[in-house]
C-alpha atoms as a PDB file:
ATOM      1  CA  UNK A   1     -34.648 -14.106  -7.079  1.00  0.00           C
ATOM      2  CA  UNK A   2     -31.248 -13.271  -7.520  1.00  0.00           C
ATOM      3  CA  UNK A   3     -29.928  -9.244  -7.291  1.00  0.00           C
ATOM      4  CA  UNK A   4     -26.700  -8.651  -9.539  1.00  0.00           C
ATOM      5  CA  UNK A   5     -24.311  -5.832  -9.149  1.00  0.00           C
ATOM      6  CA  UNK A   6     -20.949  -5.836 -11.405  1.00  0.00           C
ATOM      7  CA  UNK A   7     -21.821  -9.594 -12.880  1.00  0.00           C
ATOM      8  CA  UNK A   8     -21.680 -10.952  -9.052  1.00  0.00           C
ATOM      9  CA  UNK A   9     -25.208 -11.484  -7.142  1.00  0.00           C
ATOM     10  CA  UNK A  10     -24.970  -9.515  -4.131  1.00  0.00           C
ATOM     11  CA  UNK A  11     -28.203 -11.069  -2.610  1.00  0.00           C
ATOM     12  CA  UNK A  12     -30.596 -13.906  -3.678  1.00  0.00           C
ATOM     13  CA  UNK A  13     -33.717 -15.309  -2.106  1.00  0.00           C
ATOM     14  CA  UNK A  14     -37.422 -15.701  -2.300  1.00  0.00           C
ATOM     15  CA  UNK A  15     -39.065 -13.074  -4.239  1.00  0.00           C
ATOM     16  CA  UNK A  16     -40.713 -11.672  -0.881  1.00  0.00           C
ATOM     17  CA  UNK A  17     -37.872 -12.114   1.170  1.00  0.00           C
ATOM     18  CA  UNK A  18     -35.995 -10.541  -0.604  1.00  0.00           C
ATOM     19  CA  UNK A  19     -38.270  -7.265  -1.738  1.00  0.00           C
ATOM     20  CA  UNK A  20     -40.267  -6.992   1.724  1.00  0.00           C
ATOM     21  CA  UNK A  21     -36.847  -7.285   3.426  1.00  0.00           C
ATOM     22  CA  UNK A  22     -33.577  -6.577   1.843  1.00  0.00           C
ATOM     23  CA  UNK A  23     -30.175  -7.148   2.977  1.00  0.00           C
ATOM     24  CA  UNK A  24     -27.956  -5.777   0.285  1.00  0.00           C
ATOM     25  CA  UNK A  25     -27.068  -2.099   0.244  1.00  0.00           C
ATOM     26  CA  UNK A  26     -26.951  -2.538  -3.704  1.00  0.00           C
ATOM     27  CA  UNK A  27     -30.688  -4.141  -3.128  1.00  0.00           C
ATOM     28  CA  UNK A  28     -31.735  -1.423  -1.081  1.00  0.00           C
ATOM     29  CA  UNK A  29     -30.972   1.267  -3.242  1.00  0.00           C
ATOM     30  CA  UNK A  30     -31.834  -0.240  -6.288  1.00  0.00           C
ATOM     31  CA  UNK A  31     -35.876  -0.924  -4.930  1.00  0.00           C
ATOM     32  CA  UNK A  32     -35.904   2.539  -3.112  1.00  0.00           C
ATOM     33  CA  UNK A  33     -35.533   3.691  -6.775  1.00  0.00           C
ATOM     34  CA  UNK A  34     -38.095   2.281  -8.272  1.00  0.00           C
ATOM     35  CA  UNK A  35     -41.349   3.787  -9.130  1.00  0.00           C
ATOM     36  CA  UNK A  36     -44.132   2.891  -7.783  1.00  0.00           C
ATOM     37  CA  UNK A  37     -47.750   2.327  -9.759  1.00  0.00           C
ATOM     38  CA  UNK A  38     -49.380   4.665  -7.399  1.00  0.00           C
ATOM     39  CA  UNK A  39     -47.195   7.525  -8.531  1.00  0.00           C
ATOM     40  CA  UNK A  40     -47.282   6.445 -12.571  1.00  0.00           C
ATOM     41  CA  UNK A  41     -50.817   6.609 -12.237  1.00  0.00           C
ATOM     42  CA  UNK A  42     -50.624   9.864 -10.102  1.00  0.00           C
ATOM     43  CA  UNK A  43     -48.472  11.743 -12.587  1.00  0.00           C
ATOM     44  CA  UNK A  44     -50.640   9.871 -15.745  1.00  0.00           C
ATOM     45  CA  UNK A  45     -54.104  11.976 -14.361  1.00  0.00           C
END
């Protein structure tokens, strides 16, 4: 997987690599800001 910030990748790797351990600032931030399914299906009840 490949993470893109401004048209430039700013980190690439495997998939699990690369979500399990990030490297990137710009990666960090960008999965710390997604929503997890545990809360969608919190907030769907």
């Amino acid at each position: 997987v490949a993470v893109m910030s401004e048209g430039r990748i700013v980190e690439r790797g495997l998939v699990d690599s690369v979500l399990d351990n990030p490297k990137a600032e710009y990666t960090k931030k960008l999965l710390s800001d997604t929503p997890s399914l545990e809360a969608a299906m919190a907030a769907a009840r």
